[in-house]
PDB file of N, CA and C in Angstrom:
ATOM      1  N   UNK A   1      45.969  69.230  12.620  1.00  0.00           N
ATOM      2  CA  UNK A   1      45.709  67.975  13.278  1.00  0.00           C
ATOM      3  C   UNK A   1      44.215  67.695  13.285  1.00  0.00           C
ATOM      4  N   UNK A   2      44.153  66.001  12.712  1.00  0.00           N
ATOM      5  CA  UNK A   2      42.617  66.076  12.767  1.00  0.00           C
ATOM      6  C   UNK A   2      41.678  66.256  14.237  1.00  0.00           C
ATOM      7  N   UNK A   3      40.953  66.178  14.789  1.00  0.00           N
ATOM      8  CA  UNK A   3      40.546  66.134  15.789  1.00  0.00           C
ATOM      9  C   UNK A   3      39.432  64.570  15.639  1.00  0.00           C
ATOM     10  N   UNK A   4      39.452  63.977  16.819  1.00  0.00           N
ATOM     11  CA  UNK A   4      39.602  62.267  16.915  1.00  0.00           C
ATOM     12  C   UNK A   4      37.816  62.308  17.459  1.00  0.00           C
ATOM     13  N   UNK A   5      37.239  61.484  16.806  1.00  0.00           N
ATOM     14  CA  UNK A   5      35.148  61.200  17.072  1.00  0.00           C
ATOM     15  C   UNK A   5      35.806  60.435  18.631  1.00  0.00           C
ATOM     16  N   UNK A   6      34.975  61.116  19.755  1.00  0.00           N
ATOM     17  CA  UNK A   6      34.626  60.290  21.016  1.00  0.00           C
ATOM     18  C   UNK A   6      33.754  59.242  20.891  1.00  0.00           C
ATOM     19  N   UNK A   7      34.114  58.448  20.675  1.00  0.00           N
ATOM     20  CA  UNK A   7      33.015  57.576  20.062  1.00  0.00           C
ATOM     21  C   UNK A   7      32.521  57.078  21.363  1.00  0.00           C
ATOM     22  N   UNK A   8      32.353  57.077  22.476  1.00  0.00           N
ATOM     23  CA  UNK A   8      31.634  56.920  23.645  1.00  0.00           C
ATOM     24  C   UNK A   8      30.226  58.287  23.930  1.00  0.00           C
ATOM     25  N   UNK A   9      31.119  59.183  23.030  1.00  0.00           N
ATOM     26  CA  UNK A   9      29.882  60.328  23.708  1.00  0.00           C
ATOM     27  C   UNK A   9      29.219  60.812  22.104  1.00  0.00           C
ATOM     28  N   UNK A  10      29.396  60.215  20.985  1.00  0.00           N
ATOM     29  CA  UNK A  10      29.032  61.190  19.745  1.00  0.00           C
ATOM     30  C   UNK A  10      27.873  60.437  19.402  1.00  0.00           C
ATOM     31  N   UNK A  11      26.858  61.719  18.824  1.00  0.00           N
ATOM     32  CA  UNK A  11      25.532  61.162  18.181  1.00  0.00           C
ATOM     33  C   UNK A  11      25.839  60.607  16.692  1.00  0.00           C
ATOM     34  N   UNK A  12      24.643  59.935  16.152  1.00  0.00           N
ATOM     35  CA  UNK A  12      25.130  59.110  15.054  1.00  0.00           C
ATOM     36  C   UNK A  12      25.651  59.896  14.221  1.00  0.00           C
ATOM     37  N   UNK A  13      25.041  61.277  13.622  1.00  0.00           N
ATOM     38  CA  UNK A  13      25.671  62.117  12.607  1.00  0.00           C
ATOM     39  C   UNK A  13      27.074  62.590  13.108  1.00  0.00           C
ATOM     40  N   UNK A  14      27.694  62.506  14.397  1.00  0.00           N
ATOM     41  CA  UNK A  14      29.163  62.478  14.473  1.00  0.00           C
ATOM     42  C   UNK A  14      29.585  60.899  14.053  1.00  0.00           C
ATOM     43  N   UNK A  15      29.187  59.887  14.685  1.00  0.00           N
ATOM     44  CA  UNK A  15      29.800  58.820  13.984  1.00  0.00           C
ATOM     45  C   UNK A  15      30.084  58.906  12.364  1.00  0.00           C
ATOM     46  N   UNK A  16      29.537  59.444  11.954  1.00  0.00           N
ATOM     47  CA  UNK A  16      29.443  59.359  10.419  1.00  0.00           C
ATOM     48  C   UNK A  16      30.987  60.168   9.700  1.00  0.00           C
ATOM     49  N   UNK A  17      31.613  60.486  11.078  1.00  0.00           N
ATOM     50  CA  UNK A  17      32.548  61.475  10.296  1.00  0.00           C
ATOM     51  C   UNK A  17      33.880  59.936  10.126  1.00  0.00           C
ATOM     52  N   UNK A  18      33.586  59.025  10.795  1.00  0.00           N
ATOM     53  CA  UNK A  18      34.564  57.753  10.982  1.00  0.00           C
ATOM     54  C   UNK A  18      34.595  57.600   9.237  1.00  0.00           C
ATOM     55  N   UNK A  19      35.864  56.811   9.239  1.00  0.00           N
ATOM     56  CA  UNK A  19      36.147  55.838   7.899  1.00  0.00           C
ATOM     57  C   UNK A  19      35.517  54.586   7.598  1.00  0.00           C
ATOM     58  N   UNK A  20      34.481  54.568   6.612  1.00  0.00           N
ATOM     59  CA  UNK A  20      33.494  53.554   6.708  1.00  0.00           C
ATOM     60  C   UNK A  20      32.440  53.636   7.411  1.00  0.00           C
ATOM     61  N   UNK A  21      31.821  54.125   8.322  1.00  0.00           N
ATOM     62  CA  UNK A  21      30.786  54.221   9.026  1.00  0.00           C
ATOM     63  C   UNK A  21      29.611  54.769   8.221  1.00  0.00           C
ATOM     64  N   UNK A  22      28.479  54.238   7.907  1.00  0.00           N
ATOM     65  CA  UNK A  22      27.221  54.866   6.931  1.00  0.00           C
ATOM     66  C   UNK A  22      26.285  54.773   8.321  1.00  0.00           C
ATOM     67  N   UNK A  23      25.156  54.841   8.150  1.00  0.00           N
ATOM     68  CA  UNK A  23      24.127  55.442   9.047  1.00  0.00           C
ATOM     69  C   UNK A  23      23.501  53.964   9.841  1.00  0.00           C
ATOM     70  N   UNK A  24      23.538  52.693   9.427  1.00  0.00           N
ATOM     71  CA  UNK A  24      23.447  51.109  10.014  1.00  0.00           C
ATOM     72  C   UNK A  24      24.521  51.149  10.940  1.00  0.00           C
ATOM     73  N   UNK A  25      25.753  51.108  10.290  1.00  0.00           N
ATOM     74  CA  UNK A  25      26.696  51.444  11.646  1.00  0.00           C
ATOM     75  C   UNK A  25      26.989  52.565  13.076  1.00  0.00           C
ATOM     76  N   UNK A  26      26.419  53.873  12.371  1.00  0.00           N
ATOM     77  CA  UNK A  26      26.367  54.606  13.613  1.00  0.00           C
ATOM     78  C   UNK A  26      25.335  53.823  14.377  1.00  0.00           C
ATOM     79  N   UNK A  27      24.257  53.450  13.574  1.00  0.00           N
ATOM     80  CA  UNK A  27      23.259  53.249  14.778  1.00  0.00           C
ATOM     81  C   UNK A  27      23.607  51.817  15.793  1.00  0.00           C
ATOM     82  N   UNK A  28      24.386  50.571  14.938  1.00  0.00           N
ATOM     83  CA  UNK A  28      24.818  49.828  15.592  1.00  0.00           C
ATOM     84  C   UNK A  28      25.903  50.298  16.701  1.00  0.00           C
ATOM     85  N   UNK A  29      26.361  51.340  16.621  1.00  0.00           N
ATOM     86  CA  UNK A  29      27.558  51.795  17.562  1.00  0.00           C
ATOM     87  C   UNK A  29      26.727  52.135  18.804  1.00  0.00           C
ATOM     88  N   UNK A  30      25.807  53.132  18.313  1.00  0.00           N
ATOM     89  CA  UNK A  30      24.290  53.346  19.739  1.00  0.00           C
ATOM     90  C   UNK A  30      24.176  52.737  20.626  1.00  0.00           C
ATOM     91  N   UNK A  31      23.281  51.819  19.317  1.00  0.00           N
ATOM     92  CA  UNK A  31      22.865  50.414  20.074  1.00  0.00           C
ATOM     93  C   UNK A  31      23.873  49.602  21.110  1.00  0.00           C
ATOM     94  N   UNK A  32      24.883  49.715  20.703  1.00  0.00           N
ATOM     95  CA  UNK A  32      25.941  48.313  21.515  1.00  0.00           C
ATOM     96  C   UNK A  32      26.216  49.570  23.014  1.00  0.00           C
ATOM     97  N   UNK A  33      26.616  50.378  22.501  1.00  0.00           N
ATOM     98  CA  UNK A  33      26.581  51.584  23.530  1.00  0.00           C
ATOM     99  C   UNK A  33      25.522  51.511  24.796  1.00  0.00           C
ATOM    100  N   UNK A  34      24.277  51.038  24.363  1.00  0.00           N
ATOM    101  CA  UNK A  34      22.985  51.027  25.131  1.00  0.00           C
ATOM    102  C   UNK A  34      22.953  49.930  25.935  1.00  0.00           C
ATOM    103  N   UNK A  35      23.209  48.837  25.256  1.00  0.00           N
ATOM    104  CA  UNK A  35      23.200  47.712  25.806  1.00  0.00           C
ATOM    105  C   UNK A  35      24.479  47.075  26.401  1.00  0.00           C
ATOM    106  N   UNK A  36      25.931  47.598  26.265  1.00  0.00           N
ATOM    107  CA  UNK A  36      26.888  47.224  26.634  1.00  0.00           C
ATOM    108  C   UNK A  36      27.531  47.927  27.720  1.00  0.00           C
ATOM    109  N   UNK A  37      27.504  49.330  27.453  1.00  0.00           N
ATOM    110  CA  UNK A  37      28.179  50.119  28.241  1.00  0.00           C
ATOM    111  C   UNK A  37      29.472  50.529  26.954  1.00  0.00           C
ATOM    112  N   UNK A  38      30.220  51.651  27.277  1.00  0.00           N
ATOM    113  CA  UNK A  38      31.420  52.158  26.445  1.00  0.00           C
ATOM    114  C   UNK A  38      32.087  51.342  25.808  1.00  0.00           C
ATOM    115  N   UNK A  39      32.393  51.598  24.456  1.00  0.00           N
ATOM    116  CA  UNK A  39      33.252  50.809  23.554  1.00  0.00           C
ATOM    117  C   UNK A  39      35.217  50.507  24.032  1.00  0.00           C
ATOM    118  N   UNK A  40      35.715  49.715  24.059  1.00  0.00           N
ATOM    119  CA  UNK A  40      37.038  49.958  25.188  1.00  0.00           C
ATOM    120  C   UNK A  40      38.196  49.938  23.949  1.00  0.00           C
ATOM    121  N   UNK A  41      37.976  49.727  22.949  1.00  0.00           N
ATOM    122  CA  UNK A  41      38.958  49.901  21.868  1.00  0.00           C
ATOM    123  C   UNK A  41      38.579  49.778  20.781  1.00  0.00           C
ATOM    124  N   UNK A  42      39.824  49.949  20.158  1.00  0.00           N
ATOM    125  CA  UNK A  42      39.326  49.978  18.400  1.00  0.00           C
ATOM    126  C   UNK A  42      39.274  48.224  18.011  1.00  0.00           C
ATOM    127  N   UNK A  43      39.549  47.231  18.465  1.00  0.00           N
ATOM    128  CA  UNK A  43      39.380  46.221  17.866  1.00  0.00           C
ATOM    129  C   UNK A  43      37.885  45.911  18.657  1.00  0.00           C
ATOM    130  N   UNK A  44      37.297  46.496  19.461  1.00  0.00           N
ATOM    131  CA  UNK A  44      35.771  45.747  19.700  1.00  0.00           C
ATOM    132  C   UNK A  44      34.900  46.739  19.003  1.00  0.00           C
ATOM    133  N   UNK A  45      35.372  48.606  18.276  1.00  0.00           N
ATOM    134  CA  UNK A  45      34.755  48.656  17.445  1.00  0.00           C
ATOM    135  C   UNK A  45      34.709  48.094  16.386  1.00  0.00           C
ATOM    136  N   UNK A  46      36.004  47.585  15.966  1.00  0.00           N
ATOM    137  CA  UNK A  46      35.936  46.983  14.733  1.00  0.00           C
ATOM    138  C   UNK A  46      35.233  45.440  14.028  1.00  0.00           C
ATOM    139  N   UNK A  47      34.780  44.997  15.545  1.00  0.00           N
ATOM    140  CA  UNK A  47      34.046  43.608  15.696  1.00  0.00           C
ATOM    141  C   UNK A  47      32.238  44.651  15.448  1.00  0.00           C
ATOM    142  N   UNK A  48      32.069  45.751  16.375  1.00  0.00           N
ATOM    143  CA  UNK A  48      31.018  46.362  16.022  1.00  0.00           C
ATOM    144  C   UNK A  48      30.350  46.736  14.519  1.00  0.00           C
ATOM    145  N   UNK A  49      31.774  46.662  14.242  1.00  0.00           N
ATOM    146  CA  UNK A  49      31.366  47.515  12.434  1.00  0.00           C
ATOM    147  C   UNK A  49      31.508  46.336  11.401  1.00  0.00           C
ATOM    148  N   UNK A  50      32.015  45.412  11.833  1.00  0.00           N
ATOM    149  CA  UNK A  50      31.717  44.075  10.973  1.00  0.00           C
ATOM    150  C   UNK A  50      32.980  44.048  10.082  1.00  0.00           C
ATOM    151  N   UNK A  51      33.095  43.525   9.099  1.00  0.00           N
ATOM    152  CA  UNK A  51      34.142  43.477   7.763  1.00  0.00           C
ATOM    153  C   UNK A  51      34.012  44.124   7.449  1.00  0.00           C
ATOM    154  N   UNK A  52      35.288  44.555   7.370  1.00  0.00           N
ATOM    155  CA  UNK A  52      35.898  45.703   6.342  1.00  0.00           C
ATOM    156  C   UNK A  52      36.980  46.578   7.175  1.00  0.00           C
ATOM    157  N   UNK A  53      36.220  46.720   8.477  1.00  0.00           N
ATOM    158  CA  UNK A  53      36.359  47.414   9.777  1.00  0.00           C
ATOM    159  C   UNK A  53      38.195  47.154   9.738  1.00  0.00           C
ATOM    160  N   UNK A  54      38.735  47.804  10.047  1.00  0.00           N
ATOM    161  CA  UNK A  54      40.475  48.364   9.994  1.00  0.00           C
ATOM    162  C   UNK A  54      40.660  48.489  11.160  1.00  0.00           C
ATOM    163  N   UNK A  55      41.145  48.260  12.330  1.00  0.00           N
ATOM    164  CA  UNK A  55      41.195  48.397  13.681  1.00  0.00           C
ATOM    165  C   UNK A  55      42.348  49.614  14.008  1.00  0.00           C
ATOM    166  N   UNK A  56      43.204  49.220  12.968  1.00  0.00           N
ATOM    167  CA  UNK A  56      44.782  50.184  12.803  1.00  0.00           C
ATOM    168  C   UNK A  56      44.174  51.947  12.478  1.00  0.00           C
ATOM    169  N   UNK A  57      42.945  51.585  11.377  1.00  0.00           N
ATOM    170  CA  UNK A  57      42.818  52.791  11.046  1.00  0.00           C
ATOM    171  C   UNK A  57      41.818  53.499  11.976  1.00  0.00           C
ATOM    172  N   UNK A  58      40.642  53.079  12.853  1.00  0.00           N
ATOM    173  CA  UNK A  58      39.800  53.313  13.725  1.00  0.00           C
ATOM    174  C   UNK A  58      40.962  54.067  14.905  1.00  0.00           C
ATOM    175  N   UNK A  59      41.860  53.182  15.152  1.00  0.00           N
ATOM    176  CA  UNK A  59      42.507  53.937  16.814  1.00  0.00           C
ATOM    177  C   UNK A  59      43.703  55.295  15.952  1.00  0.00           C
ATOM    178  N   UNK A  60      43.598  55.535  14.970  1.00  0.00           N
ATOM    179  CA  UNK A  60      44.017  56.657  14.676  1.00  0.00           C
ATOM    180  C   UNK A  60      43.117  57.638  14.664  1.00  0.00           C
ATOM    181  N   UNK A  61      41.855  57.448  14.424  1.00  0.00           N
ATOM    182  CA  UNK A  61      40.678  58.584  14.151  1.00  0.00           C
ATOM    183  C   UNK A  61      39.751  58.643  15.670  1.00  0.00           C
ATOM    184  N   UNK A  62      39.600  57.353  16.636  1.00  0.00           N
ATOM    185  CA  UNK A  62      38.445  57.882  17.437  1.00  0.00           C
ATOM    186  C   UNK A  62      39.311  57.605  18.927  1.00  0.00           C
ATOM    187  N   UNK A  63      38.689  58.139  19.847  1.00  0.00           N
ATOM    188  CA  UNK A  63      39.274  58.816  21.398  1.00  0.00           C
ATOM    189  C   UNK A  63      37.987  57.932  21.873  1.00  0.00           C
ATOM    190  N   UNK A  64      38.681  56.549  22.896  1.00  0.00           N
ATOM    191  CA  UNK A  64      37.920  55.848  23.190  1.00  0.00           C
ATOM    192  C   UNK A  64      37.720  55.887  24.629  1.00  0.00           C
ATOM    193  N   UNK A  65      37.785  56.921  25.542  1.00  0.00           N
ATOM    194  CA  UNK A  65      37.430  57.582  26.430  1.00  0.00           C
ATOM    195  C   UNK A  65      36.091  57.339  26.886  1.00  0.00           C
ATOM    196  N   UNK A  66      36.209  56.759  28.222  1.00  0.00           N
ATOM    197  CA  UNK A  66      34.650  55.930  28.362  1.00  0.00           C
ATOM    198  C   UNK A  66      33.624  57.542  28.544  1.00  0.00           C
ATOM    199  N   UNK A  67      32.111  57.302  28.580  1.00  0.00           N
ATOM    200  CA  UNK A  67      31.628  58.347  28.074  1.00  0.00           C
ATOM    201  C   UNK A  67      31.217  58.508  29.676  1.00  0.00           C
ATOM    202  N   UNK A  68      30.520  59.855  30.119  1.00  0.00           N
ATOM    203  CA  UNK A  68      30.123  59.997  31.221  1.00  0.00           C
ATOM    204  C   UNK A  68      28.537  59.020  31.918  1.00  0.00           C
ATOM    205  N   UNK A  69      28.439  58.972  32.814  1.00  0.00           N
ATOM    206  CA  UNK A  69      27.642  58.056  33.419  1.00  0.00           C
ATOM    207  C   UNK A  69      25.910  58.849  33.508  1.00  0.00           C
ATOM    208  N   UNK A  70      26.517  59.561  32.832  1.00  0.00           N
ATOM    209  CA  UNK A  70      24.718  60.327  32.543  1.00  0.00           C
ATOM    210  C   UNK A  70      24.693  60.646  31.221  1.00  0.00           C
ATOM    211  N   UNK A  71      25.576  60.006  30.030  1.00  0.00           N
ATOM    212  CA  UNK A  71      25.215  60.164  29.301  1.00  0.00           C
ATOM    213  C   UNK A  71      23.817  59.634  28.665  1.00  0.00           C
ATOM    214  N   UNK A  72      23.159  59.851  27.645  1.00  0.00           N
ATOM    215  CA  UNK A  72      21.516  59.256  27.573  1.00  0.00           C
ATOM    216  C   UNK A  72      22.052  57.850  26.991  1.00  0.00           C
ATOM    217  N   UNK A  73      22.582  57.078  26.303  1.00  0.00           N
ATOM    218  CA  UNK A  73      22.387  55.900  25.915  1.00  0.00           C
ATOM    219  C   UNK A  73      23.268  54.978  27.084  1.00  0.00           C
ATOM    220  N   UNK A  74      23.774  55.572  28.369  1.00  0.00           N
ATOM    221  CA  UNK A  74      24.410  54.833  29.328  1.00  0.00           C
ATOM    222  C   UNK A  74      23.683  53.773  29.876  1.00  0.00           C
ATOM    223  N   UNK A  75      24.221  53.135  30.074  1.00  0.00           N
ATOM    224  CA  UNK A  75      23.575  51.881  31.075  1.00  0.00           C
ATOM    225  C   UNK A  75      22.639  52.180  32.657  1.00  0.00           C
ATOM    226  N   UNK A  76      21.582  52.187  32.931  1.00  0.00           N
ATOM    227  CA  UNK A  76      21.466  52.440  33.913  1.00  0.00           C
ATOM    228  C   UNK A  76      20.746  54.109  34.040  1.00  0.00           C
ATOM    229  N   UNK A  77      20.437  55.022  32.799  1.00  0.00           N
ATOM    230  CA  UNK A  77      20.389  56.044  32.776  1.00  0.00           C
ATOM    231  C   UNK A  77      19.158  56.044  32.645  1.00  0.00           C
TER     232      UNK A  77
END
């Protein structure tokens, strides 16, 4: 069984293990992370990652588990 990217708590070189994700997108995932607060599903990552982005195939691979409140790119941290 694969094991699923937290994409609320992973640094960009874990984003990178996603389908489609190159190193503009991890960092856009950061970024929205920083400024938004936790990603809440695979269709607002898939608005994150622009075209191409598969929403079907994202909520098979990442665990969208909001991240802890001390994480470093949290809101408020």
């Amino acid at each position: 069984m694969t094991t699923k990217v937290r994409v609320n708590l992973a640094n960009p070189l874990e984003l990178l293990e996603l389908p489609g994700v190159g190193s503009e997108q991890a960092d856009a995932i950061v970024t929205f992370r920083a400024q938004h607060g936790p990603i809440r599903d695979a269709a607002q990552l898939a608005d994150i990652l622009g075209s191409g982005a598969r929403p079907e195939l994202l909520s098979e691979q990442v665990d969208f588990s909001p991240s802890d409140g001390t994480a470093p790119e949290a809101p408020g941290a």
